[in-house]
C-alpha atoms as a PDB file:
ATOM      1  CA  UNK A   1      70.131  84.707 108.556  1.00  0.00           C
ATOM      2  CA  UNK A   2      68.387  84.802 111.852  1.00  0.00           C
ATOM      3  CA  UNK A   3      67.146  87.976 113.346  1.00  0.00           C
ATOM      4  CA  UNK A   4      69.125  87.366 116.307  1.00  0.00           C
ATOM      5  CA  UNK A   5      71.974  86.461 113.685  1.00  0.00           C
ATOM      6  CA  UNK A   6      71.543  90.349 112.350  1.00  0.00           C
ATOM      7  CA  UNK A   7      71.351  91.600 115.537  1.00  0.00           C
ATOM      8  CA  UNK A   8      74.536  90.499 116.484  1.00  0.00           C
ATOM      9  CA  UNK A   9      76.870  90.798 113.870  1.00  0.00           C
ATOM     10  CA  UNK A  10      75.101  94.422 113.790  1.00  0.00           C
ATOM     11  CA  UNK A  11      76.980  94.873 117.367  1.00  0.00           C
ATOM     12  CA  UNK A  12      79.505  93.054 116.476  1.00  0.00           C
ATOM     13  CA  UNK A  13      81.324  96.191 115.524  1.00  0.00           C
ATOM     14  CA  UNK A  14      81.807  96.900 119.299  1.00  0.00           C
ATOM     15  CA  UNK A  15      84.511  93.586 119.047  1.00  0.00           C
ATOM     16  CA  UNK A  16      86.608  96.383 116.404  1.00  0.00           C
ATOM     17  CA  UNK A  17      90.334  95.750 117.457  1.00  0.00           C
ATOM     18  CA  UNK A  18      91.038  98.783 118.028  1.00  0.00           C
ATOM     19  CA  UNK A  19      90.293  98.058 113.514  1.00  0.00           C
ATOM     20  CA  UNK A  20      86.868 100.533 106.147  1.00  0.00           C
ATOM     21  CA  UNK A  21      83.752 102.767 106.655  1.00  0.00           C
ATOM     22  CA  UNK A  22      80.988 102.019 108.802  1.00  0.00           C
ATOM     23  CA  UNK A  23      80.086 101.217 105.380  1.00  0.00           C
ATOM     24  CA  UNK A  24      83.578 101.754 103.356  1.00  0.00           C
ATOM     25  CA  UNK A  25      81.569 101.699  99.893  1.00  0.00           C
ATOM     26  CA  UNK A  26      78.388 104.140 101.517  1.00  0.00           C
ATOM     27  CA  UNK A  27      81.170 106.648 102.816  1.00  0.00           C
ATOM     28  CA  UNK A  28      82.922 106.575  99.463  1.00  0.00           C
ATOM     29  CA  UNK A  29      79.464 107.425  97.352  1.00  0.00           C
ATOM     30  CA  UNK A  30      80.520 104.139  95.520  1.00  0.00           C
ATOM     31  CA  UNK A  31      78.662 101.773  93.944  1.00  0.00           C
ATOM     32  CA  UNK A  32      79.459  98.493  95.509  1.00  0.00           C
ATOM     33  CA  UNK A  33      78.271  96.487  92.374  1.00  0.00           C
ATOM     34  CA  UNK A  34      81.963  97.888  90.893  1.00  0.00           C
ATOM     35  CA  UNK A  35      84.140  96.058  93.950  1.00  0.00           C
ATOM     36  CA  UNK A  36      86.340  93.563  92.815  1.00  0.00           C
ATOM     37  CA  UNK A  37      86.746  89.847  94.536  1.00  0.00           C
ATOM     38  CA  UNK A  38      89.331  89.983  97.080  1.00  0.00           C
ATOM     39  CA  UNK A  39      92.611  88.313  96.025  1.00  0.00           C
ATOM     40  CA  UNK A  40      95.392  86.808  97.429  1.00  0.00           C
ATOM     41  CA  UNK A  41      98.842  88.470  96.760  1.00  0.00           C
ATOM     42  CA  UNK A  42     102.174  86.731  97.346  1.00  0.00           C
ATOM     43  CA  UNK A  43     103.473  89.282  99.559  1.00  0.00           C
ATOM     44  CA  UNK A  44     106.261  88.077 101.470  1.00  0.00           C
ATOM     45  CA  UNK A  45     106.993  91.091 104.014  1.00  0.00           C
ATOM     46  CA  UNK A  46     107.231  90.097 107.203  1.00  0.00           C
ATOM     47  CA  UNK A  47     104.090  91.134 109.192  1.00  0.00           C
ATOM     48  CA  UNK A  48     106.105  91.148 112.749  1.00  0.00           C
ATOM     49  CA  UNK A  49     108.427  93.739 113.743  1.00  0.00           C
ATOM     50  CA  UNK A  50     107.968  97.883 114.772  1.00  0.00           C
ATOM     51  CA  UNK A  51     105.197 100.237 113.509  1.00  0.00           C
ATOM     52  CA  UNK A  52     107.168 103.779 114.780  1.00  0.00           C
ATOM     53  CA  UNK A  53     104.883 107.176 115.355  1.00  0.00           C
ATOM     54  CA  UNK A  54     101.829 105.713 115.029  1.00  0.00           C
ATOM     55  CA  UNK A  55      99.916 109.321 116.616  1.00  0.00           C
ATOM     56  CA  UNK A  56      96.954 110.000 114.346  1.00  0.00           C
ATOM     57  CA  UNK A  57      97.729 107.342 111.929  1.00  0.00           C
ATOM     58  CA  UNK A  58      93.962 106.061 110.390  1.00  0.00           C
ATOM     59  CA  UNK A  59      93.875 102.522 109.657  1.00  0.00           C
ATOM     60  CA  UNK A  60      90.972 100.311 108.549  1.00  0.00           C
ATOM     61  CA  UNK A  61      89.925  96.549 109.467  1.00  0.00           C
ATOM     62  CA  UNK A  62      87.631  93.789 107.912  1.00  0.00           C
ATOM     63  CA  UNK A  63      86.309  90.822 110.198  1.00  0.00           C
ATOM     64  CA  UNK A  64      85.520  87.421 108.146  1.00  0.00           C
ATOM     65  CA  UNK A  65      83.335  86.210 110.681  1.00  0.00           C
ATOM     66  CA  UNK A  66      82.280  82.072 111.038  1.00  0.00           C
ATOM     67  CA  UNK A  67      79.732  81.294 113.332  1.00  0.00           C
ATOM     68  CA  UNK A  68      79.416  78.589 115.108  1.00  0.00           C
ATOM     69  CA  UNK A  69      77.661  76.407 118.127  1.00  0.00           C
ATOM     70  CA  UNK A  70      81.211  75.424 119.773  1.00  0.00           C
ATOM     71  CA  UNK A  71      82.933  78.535 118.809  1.00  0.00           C
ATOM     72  CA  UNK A  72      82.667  81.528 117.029  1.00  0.00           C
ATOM     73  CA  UNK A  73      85.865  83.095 115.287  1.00  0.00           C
ATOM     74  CA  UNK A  74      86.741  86.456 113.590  1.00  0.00           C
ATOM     75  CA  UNK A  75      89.931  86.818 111.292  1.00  0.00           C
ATOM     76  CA  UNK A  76      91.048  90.304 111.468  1.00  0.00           C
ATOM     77  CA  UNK A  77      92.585  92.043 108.104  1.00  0.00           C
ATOM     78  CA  UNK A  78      94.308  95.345 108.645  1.00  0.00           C
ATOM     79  CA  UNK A  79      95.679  97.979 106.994  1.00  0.00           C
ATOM     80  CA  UNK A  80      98.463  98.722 109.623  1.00  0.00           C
ATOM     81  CA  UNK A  81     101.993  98.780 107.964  1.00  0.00           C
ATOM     82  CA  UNK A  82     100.413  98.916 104.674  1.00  0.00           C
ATOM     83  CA  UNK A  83      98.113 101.945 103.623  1.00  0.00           C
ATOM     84  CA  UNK A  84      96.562 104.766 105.062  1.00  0.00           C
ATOM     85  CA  UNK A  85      92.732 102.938 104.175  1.00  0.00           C
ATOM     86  CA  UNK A  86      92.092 105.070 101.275  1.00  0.00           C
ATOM     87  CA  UNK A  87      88.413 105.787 100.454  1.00  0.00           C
ATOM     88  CA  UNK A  88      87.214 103.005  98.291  1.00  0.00           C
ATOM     89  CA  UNK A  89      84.258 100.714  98.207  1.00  0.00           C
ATOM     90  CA  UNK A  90      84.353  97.257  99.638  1.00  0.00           C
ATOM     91  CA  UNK A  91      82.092  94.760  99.034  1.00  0.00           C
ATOM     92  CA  UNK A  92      81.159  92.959 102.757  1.00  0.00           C
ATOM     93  CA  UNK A  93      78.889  90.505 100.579  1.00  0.00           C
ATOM     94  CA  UNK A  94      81.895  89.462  98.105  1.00  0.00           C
ATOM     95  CA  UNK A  95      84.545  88.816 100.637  1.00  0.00           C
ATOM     96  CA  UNK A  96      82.290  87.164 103.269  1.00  0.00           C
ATOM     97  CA  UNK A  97      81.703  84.620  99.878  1.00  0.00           C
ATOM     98  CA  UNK A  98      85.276  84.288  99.222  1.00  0.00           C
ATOM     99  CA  UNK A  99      86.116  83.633 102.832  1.00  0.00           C
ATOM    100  CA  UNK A 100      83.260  81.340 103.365  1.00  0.00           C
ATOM    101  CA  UNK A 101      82.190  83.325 106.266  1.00  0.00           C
ATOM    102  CA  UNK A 102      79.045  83.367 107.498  1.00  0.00           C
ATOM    103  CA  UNK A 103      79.784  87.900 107.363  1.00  0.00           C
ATOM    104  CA  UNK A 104      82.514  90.127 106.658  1.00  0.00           C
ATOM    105  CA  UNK A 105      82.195  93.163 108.925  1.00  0.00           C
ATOM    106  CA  UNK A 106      84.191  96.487 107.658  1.00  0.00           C
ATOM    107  CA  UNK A 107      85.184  98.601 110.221  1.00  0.00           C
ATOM    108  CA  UNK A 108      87.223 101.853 110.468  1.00  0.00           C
ATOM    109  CA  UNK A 109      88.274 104.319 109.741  1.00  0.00           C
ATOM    110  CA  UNK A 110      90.102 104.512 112.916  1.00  0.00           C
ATOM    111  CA  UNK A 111      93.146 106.603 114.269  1.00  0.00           C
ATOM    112  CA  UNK A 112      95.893 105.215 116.840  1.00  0.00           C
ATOM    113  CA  UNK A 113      96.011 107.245 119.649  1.00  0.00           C
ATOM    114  CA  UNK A 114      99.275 105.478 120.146  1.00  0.00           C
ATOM    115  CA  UNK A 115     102.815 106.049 120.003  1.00  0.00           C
ATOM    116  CA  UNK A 116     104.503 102.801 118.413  1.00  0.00           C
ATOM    117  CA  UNK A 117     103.473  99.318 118.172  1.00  0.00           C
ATOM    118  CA  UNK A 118     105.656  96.079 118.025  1.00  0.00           C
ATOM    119  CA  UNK A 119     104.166  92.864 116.918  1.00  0.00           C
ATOM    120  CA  UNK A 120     106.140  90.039 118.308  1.00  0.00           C
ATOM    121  CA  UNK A 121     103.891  87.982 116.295  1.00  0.00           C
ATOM    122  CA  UNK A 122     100.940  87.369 114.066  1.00  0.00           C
ATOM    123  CA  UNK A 123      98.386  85.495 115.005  1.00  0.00           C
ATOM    124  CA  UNK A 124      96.290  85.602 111.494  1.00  0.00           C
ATOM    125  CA  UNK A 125      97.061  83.965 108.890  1.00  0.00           C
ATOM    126  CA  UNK A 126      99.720  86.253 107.264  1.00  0.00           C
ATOM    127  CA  UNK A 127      98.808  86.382 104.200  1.00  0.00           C
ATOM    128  CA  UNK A 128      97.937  89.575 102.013  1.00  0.00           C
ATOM    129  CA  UNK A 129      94.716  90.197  99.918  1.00  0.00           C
ATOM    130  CA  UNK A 130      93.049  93.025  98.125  1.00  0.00           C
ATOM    131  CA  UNK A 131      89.810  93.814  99.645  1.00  0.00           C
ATOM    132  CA  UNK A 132      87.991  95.704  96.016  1.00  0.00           C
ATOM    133  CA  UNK A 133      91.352  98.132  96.035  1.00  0.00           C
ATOM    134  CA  UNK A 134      92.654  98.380  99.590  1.00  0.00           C
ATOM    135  CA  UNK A 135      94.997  95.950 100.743  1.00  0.00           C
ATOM    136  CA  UNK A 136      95.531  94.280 103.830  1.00  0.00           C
ATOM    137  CA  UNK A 137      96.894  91.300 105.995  1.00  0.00           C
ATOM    138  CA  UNK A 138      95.505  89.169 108.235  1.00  0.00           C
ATOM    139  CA  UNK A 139      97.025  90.213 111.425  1.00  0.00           C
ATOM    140  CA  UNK A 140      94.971  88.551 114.403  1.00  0.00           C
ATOM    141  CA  UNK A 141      91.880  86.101 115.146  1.00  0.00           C
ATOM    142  CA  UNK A 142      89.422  87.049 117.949  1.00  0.00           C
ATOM    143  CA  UNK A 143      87.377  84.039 119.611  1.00  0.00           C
ATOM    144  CA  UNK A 144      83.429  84.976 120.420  1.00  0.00           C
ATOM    145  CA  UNK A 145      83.099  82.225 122.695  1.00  0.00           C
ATOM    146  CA  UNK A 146      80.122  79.814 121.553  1.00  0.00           C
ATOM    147  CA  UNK A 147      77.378  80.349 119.319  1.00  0.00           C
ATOM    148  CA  UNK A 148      75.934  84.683 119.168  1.00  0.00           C
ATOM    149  CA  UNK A 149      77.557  85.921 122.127  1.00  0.00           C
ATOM    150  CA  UNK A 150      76.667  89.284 123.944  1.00  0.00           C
ATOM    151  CA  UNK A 151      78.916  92.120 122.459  1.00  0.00           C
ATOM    152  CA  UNK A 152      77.475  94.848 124.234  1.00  0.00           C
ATOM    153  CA  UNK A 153      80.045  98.117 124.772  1.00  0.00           C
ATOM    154  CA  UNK A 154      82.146  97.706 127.681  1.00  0.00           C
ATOM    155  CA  UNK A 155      82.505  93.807 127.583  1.00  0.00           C
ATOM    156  CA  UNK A 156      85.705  92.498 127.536  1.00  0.00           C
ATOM    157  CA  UNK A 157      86.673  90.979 123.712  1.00  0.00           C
ATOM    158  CA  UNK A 158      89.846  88.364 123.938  1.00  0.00           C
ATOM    159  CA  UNK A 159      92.066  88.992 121.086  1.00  0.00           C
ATOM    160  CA  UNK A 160      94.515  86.386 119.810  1.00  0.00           C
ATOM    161  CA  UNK A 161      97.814  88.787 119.241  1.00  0.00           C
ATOM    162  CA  UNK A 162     102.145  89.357 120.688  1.00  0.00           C
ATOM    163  CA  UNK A 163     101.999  93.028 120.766  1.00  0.00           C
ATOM    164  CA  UNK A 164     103.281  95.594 122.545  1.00  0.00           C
ATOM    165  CA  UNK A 165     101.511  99.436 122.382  1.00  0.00           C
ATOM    166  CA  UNK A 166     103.454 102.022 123.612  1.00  0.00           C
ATOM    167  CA  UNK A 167     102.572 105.617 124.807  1.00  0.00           C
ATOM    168  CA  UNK A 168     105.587 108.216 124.845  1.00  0.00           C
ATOM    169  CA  UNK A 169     106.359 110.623 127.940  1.00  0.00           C
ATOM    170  CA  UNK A 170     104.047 113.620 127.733  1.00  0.00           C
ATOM    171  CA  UNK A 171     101.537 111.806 125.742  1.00  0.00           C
ATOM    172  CA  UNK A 172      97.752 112.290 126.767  1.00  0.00           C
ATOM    173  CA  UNK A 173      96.129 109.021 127.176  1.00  0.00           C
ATOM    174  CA  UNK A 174      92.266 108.335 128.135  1.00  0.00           C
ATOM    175  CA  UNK A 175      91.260 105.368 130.485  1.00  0.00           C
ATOM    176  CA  UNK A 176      88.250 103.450 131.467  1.00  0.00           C
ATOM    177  CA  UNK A 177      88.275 101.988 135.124  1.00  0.00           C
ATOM    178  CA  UNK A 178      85.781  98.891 135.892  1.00  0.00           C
ATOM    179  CA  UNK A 179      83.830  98.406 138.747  1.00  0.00           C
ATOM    180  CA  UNK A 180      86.625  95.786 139.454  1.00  0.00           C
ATOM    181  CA  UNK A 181      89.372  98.329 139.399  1.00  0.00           C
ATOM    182  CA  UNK A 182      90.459  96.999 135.979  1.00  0.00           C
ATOM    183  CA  UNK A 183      92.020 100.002 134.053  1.00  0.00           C
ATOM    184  CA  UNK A 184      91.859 100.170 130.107  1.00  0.00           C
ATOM    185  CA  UNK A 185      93.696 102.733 127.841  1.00  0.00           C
ATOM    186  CA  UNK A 186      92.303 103.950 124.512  1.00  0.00           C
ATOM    187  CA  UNK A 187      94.104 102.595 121.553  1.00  0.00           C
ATOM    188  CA  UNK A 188      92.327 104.075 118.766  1.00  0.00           C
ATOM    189  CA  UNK A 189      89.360 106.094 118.748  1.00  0.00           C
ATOM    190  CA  UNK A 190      86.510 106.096 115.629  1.00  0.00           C
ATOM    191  CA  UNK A 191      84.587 108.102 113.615  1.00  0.00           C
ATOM    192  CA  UNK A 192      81.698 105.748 112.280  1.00  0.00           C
ATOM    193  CA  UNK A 193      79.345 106.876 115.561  1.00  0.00           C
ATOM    194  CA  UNK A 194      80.164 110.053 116.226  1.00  0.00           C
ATOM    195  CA  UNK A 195      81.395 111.593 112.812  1.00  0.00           C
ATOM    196  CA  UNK A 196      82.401 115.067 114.416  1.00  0.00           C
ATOM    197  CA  UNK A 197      84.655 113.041 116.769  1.00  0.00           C
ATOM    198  CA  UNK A 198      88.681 114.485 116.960  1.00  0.00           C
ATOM    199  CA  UNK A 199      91.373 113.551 118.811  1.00  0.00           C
ATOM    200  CA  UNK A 200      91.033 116.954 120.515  1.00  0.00           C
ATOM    201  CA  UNK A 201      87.953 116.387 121.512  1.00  0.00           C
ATOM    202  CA  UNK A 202      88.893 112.929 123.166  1.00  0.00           C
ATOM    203  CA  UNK A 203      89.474 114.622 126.849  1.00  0.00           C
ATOM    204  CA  UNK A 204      86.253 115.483 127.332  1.00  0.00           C
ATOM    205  CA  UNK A 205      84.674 112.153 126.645  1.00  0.00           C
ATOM    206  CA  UNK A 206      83.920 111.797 130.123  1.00  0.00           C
ATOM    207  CA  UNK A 207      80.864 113.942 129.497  1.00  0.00           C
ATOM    208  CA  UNK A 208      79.489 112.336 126.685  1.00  0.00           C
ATOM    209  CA  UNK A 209      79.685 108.819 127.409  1.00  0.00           C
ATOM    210  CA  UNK A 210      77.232 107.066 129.432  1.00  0.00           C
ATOM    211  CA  UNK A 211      79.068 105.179 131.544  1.00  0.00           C
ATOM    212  CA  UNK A 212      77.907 101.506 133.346  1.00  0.00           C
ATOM    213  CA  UNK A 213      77.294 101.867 137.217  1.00  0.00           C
ATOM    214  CA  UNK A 214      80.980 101.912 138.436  1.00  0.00           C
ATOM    215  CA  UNK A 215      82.653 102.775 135.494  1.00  0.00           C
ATOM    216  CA  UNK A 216      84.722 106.206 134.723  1.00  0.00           C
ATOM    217  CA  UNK A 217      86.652 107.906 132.349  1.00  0.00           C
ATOM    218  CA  UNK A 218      89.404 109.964 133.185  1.00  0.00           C
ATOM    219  CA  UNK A 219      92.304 111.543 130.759  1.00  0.00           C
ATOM    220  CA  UNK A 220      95.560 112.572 131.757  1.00  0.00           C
ATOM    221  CA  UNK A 221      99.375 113.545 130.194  1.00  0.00           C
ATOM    222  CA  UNK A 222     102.079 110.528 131.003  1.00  0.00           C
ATOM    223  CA  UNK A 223     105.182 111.549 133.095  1.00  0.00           C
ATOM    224  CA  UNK A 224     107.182 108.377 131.385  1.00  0.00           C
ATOM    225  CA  UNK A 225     106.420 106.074 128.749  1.00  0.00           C
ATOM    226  CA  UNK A 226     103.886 103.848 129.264  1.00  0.00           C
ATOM    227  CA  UNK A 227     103.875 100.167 127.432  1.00  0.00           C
ATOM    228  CA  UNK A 228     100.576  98.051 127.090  1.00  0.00           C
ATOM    229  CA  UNK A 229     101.455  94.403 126.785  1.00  0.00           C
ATOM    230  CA  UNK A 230      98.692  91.499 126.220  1.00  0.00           C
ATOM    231  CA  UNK A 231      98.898  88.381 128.701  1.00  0.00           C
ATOM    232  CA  UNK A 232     100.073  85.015 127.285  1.00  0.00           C
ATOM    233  CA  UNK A 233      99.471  86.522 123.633  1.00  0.00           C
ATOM    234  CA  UNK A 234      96.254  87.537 124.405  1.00  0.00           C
ATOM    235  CA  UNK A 235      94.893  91.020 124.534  1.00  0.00           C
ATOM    236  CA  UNK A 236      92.061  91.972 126.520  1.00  0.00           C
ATOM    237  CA  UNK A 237      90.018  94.924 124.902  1.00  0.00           C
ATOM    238  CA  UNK A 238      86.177  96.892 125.202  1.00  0.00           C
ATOM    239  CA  UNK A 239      84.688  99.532 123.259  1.00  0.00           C
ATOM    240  CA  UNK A 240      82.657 102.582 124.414  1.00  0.00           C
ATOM    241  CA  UNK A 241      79.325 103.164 123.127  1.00  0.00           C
ATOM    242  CA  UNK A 242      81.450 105.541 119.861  1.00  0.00           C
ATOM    243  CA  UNK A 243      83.357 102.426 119.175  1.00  0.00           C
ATOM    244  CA  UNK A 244      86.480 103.672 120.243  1.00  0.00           C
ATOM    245  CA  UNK A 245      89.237 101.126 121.505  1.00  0.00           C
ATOM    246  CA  UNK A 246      90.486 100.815 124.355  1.00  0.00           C
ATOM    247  CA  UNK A 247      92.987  97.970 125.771  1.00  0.00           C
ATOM    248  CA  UNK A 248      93.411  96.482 129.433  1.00  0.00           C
ATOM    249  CA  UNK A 249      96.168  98.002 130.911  1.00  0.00           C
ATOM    250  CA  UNK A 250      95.827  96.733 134.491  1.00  0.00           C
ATOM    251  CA  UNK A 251      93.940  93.960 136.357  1.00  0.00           C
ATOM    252  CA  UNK A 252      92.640  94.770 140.047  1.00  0.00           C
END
């Protein structure tokens, strides 16, 4: 692999869908040598429908990424609807092989700062596999444009996905404005840069992140529900420099 290769898929947890460990098998004190090959089960629960007080929930994700000169593709495998992403060590070596992915990226824990989430539909491949001893599904691809693209915090990622996010009355909810006037809201916030990190603490981000030229944080409690919907089944989403999540809401 490339140094620029390294680089980027080194970044290219900033793409995290809003998505186990930094390192899952580091943060575990596991020795990744004992993983097991991911394997397919023959699960046949329907991965559309309603995911109901979602609040807190932690989740975990792993990217199978393929590079490529015309286009560069991530399949997304979640633990949403599933499991809680128990500690346990996961090989990013073993499934990239069995995935024939150029890397597997592992990324979460994360929390939904969420309410409830409907999936209309999936746009991953559905099926169900065992990543060492955490399931998942594949719930969503995200295209990287062409070749090693810049995935720099606050750049807009394109995610491939039907879903609806909602945020009950009375709910706090944080938001990044663009330059633009484009308004994102946080969808999940992370722990893998800022270990000390708690949803408590998320109101007063505005001080610790260091915000682009133009851009600003502010946090504030909903007077009515508030529903974030993708466009044409595609979401757009950034990260913050902590890698927390946040989805557009609202294009100037």
């Amino acid at each position: 692999m490339t140094r620029t290769s390294t680089v980027f898929f080194g970044a290219l947890l900033v793409v995290a869908l809003g998505a186990c460990g930094s390192d899952a098998a580091s943060e575990a004190g596991a020795d990744p040598s004992t993983t097991k090959a991911p394997t397919t089960t023959s699960s046949t629960t329907p991965p559309a429908g309603q995911l109901a007080d979602q609040y807190g929930t932690r989740y975990c994700e792993v990217l199978t990424v393929k590079l490529g000169a015309e286009s560069t593709v991530a399949e997304v495998w979640g633990t949403q609807g599933l499991n809680d992403c128990p500690q346990a060590a996961i090989d990013a070596k073993t499934v990239a092989a069995a995935h024939k992915a150029t890397v597997a990226i592992l990324n979460g824990p994360r929390y939904w700062v969420l309410d409830d989430i409907v999936v209309n539909e999936v746009t991953g491949s559905r099926k169900v596999e065992r990543f060492g001893d955490v399931q998942m599904r594949s719930i969503a691809t995200v295209d990287l444009g062409p070749g090693v693209p810049d995935r720099s915090p606050y750049k807009d990622v394109s995610v491939n996905r039907d879903t609806e996010f909602s945020f009950d009355a009375g709910r706090r909810i944080y938001e990044l404005t663009a330059p633009d006037g484009s308004v994102y809201v946080m969808q999940s916030y992370s722990n893998q840069v800022d270990p000390k990190l708690t949803i408590d603490a998320l109101a007063n981000l505005g001080s610790v992140l260091k915000l682009p030229a133009g851009w600003t944080f502010e946090s504030r409690v909903l007077d009515e529900q508030l529903v974030v919907e993708d466009i044409d089944s595609v979401a757009t989403v950034v990260q913050d420099e902590l890698q927390n999540s946040y989805q557009l809401r609202s294009r100037a």
